[in-house]
PDB file of N, CA and C in Angstrom:
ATOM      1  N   UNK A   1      -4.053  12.011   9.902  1.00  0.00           N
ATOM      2  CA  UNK A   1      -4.561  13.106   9.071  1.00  0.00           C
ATOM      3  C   UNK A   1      -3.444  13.572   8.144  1.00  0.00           C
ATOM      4  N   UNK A   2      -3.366  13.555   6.743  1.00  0.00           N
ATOM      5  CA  UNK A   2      -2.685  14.098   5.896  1.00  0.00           C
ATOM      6  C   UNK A   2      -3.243  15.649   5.279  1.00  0.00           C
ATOM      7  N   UNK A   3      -2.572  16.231   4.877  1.00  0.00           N
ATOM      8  CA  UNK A   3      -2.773  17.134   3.683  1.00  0.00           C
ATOM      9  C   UNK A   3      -2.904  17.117   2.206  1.00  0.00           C
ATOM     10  N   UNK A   4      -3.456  17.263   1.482  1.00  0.00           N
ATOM     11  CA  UNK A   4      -3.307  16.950  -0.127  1.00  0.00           C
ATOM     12  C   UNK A   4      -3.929  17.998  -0.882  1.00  0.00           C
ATOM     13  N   UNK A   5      -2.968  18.108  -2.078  1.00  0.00           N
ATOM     14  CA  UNK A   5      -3.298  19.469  -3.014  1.00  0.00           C
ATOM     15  C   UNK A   5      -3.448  18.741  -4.007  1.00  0.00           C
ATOM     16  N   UNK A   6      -4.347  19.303  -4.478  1.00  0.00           N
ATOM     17  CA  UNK A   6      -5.290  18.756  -5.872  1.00  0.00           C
ATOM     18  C   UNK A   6      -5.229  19.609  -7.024  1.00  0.00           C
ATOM     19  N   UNK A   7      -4.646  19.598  -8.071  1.00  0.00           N
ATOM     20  CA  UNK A   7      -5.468  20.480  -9.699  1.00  0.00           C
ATOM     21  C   UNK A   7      -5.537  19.974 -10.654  1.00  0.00           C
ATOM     22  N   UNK A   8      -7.306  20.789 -10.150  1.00  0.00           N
ATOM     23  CA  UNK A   8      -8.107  20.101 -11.544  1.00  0.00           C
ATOM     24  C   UNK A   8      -7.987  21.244 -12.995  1.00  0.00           C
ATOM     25  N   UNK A   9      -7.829  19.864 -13.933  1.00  0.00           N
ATOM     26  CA  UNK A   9      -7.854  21.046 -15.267  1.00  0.00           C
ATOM     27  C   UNK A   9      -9.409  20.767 -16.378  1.00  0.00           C
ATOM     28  N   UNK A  10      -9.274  21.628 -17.167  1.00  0.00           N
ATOM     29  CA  UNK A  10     -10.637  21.278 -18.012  1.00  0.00           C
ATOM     30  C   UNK A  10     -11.770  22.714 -18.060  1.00  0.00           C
ATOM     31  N   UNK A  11     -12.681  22.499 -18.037  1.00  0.00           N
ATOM     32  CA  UNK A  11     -13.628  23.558 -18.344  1.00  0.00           C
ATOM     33  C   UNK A  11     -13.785  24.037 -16.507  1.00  0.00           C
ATOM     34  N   UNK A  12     -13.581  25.007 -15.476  1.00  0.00           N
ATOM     35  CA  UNK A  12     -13.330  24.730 -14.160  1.00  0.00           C
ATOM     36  C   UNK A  12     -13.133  26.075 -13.760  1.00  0.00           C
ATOM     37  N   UNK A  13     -12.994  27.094 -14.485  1.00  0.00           N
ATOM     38  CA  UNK A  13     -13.372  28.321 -14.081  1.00  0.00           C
ATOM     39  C   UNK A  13     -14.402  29.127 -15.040  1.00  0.00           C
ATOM     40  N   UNK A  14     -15.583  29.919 -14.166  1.00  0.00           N
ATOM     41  CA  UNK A  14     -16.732  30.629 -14.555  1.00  0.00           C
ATOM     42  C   UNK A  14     -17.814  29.795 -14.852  1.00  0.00           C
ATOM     43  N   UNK A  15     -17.439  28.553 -14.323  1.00  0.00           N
ATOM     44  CA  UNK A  15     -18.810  27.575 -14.469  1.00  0.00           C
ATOM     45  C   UNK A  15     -19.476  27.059 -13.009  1.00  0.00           C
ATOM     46  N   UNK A  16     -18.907  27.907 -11.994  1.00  0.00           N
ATOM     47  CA  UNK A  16     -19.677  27.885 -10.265  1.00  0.00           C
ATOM     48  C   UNK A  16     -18.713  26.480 -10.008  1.00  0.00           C
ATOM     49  N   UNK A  17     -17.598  25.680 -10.637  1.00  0.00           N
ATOM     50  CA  UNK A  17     -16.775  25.126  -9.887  1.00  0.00           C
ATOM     51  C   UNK A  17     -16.592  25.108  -8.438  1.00  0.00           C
ATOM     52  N   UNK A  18     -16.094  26.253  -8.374  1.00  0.00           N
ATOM     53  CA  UNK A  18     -15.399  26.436  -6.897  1.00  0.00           C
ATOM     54  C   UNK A  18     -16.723  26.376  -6.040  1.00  0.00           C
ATOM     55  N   UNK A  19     -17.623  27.071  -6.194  1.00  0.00           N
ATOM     56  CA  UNK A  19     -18.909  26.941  -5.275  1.00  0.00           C
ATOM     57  C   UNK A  19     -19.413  25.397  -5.118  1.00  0.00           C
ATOM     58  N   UNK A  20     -19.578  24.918  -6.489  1.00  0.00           N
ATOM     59  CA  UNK A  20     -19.942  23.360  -6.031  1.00  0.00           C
ATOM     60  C   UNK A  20     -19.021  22.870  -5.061  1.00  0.00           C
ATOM     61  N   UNK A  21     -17.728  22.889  -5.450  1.00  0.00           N
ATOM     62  CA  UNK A  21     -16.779  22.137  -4.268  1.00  0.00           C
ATOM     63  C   UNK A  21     -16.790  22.291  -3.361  1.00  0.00           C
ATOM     64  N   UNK A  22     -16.752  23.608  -3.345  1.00  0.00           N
ATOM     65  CA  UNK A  22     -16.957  24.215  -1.489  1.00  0.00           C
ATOM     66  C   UNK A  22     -18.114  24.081  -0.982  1.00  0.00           C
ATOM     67  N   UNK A  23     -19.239  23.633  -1.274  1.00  0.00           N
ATOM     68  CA  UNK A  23     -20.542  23.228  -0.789  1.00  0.00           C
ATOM     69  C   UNK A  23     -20.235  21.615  -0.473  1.00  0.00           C
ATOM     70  N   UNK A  24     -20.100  21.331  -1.509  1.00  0.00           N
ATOM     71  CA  UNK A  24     -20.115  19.660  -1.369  1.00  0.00           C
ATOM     72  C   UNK A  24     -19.234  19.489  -0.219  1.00  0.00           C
ATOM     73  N   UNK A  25     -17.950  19.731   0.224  1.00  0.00           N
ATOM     74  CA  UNK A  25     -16.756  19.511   1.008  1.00  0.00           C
ATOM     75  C   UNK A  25     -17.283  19.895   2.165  1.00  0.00           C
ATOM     76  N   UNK A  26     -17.842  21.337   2.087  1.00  0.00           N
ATOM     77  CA  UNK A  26     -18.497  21.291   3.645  1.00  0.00           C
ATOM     78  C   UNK A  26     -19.793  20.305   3.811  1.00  0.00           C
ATOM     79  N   UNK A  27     -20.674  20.085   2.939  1.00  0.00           N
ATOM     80  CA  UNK A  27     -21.712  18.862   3.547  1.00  0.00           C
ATOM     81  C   UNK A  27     -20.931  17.730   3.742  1.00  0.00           C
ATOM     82  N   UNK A  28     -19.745  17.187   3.383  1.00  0.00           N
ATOM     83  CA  UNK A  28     -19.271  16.241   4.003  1.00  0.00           C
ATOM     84  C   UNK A  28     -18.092  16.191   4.719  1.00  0.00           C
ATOM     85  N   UNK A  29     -18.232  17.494   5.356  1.00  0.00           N
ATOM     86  CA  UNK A  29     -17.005  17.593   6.803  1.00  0.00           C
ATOM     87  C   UNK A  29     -15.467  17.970   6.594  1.00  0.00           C
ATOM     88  N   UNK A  30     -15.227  18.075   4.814  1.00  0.00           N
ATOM     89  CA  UNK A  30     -13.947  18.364   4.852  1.00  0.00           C
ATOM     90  C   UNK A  30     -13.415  19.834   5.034  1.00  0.00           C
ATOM     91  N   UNK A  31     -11.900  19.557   5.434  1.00  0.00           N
ATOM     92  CA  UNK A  31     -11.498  21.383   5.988  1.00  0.00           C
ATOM     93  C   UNK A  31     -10.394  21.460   4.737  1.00  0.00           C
ATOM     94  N   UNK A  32     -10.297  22.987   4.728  1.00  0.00           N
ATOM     95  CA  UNK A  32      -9.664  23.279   3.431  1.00  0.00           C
ATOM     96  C   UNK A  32      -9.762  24.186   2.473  1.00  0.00           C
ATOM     97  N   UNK A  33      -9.599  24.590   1.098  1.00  0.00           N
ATOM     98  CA  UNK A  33      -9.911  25.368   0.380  1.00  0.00           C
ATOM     99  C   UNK A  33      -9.914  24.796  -0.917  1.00  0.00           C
ATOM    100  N   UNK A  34     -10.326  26.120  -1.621  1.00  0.00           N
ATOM    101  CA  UNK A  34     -10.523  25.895  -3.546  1.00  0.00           C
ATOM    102  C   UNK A  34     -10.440  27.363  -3.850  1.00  0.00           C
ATOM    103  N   UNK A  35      -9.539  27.432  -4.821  1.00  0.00           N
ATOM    104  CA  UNK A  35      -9.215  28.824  -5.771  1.00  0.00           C
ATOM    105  C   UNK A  35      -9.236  28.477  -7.033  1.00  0.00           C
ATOM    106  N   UNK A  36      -9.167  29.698  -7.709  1.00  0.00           N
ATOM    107  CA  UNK A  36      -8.942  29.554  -9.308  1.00  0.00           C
ATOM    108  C   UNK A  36      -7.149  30.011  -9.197  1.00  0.00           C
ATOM    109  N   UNK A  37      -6.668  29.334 -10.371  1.00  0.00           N
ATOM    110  CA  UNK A  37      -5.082  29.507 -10.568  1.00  0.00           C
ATOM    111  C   UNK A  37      -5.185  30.160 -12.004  1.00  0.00           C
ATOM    112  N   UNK A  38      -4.078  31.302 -12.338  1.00  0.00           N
ATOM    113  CA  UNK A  38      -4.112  32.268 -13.767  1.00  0.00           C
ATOM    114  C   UNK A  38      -3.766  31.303 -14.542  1.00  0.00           C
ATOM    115  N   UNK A  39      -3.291  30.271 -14.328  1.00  0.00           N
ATOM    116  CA  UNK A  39      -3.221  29.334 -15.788  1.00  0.00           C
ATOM    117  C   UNK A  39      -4.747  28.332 -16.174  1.00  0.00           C
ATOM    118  N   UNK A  40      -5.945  28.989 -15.651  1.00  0.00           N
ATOM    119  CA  UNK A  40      -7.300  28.153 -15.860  1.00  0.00           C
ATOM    120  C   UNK A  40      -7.304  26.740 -15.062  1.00  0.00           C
ATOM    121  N   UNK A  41      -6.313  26.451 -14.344  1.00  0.00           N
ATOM    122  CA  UNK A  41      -6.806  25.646 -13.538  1.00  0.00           C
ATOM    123  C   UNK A  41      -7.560  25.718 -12.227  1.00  0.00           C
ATOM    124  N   UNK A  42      -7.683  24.902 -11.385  1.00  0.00           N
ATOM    125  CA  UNK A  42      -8.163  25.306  -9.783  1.00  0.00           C
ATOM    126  C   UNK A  42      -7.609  24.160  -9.390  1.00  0.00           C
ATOM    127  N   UNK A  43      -7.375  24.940  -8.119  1.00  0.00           N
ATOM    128  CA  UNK A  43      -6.288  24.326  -6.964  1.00  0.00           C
ATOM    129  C   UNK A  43      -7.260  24.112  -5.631  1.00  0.00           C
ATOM    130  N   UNK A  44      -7.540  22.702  -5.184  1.00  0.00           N
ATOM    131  CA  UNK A  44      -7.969  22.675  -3.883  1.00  0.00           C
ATOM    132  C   UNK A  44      -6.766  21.989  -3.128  1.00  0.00           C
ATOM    133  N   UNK A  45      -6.886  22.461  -1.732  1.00  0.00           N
ATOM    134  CA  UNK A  45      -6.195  21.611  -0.845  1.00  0.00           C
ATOM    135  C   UNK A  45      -6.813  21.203   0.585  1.00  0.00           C
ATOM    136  N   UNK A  46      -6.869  20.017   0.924  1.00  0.00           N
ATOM    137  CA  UNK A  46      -7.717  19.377   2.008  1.00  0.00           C
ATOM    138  C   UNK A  46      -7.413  18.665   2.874  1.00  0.00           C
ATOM    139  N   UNK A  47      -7.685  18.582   3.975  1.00  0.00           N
ATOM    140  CA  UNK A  47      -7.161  17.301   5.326  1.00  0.00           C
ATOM    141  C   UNK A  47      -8.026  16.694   5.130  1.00  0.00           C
ATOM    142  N   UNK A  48      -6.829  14.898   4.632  1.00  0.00           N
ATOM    143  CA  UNK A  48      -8.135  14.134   4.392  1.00  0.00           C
ATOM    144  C   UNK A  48      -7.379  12.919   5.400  1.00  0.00           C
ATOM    145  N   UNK A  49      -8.647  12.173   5.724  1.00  0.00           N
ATOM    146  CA  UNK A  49      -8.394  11.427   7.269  1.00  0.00           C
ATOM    147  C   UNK A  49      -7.907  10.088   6.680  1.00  0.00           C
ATOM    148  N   UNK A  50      -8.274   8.892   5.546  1.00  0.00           N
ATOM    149  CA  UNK A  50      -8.006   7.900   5.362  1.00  0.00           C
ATOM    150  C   UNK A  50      -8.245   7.995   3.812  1.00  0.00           C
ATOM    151  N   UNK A  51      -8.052   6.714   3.410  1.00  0.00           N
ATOM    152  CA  UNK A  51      -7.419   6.598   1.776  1.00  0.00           C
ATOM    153  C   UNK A  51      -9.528   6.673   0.953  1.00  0.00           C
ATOM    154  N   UNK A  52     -10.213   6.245   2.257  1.00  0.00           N
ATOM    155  CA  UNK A  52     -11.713   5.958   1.100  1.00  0.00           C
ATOM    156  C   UNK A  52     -11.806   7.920   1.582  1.00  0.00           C
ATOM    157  N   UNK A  53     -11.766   8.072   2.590  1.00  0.00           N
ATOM    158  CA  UNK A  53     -12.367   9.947   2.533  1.00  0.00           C
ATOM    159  C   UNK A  53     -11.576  10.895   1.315  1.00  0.00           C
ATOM    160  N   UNK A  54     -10.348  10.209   0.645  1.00  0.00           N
ATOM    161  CA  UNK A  54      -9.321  10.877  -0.583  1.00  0.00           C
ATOM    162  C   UNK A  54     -10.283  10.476  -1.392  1.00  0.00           C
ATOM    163  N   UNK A  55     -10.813   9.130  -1.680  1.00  0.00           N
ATOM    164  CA  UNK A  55     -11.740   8.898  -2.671  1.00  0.00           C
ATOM    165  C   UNK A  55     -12.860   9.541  -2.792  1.00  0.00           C
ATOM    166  N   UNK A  56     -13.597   9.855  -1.683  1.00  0.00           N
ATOM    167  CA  UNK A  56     -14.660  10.839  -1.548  1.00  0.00           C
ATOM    168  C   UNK A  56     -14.302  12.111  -1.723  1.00  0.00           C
ATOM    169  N   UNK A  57     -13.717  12.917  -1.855  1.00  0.00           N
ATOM    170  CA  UNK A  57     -13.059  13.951  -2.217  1.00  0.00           C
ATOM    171  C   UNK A  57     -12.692  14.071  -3.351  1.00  0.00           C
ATOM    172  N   UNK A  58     -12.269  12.908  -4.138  1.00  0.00           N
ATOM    173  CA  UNK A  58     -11.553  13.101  -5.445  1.00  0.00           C
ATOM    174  C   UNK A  58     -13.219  12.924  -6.102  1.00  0.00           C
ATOM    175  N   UNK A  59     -13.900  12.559  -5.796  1.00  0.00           N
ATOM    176  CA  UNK A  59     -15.490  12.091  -6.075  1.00  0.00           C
ATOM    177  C   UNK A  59     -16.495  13.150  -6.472  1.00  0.00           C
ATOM    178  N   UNK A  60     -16.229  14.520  -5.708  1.00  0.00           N
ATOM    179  CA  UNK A  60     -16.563  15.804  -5.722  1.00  0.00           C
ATOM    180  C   UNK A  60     -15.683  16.585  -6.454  1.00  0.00           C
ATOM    181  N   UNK A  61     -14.798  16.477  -6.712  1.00  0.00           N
ATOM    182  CA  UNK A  61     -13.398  16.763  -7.741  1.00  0.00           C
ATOM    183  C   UNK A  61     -14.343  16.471  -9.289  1.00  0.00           C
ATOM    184  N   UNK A  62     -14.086  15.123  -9.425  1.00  0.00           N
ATOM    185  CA  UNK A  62     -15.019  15.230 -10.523  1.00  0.00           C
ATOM    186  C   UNK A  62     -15.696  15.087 -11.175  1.00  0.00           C
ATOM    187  N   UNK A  63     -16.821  14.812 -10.197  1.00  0.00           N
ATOM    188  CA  UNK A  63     -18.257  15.535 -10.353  1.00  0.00           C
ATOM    189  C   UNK A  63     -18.830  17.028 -10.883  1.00  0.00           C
ATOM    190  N   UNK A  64     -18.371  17.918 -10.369  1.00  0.00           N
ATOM    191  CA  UNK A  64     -18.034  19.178 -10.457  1.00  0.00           C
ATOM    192  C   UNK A  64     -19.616  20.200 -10.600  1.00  0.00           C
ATOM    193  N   UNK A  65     -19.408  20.901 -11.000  1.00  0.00           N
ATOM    194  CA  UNK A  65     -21.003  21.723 -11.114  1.00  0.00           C
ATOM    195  C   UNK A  65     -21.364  21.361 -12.583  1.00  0.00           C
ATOM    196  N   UNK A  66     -22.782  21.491 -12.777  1.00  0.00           N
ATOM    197  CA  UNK A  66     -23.188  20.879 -14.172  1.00  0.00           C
ATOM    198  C   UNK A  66     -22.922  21.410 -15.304  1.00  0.00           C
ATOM    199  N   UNK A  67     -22.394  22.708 -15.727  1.00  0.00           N
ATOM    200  CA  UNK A  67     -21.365  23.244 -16.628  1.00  0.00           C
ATOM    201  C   UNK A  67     -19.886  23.325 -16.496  1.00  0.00           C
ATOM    202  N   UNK A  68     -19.650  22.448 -15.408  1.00  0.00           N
ATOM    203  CA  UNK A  68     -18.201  22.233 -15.752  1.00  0.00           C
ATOM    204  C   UNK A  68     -17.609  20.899 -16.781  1.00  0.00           C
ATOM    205  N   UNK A  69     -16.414  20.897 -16.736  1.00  0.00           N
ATOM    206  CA  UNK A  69     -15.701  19.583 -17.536  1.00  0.00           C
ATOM    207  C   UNK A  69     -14.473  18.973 -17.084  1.00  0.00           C
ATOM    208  N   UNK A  70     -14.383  18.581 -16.048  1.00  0.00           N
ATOM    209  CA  UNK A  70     -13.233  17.896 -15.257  1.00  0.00           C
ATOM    210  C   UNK A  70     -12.544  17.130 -16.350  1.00  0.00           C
ATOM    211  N   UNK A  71     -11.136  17.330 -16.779  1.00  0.00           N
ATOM    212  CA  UNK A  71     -10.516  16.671 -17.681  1.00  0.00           C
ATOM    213  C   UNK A  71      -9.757  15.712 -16.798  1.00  0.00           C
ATOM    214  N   UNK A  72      -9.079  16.400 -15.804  1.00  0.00           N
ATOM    215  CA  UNK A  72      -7.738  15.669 -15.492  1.00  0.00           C
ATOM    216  C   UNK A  72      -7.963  16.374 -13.849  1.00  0.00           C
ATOM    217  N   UNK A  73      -7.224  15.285 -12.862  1.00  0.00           N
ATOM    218  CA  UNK A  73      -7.270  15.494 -11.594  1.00  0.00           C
ATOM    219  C   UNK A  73      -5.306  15.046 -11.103  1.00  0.00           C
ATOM    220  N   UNK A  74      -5.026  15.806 -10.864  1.00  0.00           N
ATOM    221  CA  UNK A  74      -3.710  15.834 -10.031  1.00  0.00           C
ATOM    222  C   UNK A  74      -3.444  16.035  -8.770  1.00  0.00           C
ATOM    223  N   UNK A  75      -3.199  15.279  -7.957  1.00  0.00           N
ATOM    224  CA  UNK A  75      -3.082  14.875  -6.677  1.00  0.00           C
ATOM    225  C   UNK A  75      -1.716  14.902  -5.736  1.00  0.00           C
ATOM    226  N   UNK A  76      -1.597  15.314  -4.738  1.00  0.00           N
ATOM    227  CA  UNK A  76      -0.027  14.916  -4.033  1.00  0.00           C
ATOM    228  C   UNK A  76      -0.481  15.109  -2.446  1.00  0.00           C
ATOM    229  N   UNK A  77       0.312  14.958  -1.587  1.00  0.00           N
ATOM    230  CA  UNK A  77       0.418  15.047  -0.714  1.00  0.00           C
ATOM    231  C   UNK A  77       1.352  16.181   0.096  1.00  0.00           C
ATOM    232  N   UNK A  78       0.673  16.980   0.719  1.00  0.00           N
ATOM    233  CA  UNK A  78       2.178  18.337   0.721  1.00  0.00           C
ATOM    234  C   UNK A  78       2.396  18.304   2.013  1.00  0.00           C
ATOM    235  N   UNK A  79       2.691  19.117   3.332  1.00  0.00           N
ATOM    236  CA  UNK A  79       3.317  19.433   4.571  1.00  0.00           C
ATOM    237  C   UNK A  79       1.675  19.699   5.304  1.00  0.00           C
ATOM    238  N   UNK A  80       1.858  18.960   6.137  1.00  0.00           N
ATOM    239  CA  UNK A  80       0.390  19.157   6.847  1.00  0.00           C
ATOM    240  C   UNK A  80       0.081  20.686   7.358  1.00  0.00           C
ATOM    241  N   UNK A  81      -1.050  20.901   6.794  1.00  0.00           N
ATOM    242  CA  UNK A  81      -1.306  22.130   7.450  1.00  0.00           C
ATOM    243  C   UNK A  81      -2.613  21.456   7.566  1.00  0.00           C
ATOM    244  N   UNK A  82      -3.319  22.754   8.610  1.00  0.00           N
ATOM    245  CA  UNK A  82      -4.680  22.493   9.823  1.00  0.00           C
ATOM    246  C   UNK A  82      -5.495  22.983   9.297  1.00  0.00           C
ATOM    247  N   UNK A  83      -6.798  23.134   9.078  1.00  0.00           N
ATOM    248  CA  UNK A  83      -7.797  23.903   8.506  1.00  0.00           C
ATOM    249  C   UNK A  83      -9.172  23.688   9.432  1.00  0.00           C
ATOM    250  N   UNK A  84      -9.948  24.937   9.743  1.00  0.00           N
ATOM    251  CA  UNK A  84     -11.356  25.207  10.621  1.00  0.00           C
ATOM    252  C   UNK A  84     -12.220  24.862   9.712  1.00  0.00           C
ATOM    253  N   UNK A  85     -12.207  25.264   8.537  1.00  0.00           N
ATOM    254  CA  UNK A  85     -13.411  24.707   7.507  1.00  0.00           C
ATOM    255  C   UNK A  85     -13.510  24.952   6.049  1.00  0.00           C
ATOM    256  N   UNK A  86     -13.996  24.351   5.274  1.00  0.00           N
ATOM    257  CA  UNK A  86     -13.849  24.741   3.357  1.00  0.00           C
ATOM    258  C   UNK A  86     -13.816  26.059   3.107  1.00  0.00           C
ATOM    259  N   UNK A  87     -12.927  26.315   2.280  1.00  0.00           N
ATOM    260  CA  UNK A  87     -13.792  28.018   2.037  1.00  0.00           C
ATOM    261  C   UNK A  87     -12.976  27.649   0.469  1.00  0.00           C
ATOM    262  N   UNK A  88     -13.804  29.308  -0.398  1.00  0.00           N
ATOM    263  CA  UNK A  88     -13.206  29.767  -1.600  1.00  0.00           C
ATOM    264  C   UNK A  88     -12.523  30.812  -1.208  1.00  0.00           C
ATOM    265  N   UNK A  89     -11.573  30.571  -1.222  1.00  0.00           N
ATOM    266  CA  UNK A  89      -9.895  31.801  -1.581  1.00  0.00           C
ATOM    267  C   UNK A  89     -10.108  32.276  -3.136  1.00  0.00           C
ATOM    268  N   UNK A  90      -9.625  33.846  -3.167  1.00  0.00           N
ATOM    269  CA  UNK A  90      -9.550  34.392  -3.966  1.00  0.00           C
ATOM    270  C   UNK A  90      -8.109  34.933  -4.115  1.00  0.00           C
TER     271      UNK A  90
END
């Protein structure tokens, strides 16, 4: 199990972003979060189990809600932390 922090840039805040993600992530089991960041991006971070569940994740990344505009997806790997289940942080 790794950790990975994600930001997405593009059209991604006030378009129900964060709600799509956090819906989608919990119908498919991932733990973790999604915020908005003051520079218009959003920041998720997630425990993801193997390299195709990163793909499924990055898949819902950007996809996004139907008024959004996923430009660009940035990815890393940070210090494992544990998570009970998706949520939106404010």
């Amino acid at each position: 199990m790794k950790t990975y922090r994600f930001l997405v840039s593009g059209k991604v805040q006030g378009v129900w972003y964060r709600k799509f993600v956090s819906e989608n992530a919990q119908k498919h089991n991932f733990k973790g979060f999604v915020r908005n960041l003051p520079d218009g991006r959003v920041e998720a971070v997630a425990n993801i189990e193997s390299p195709e569940r990163l793909e499924e994740f990055l898949e819902i990344l950007k996809e996004g809600s139907p008024l959004s505009i996923v430009e660009k997806i940035e990815y890393e790997e940070i210090p494992f932390e544990e998570f009970n289940n998706f949520e939106i942080r404010y």
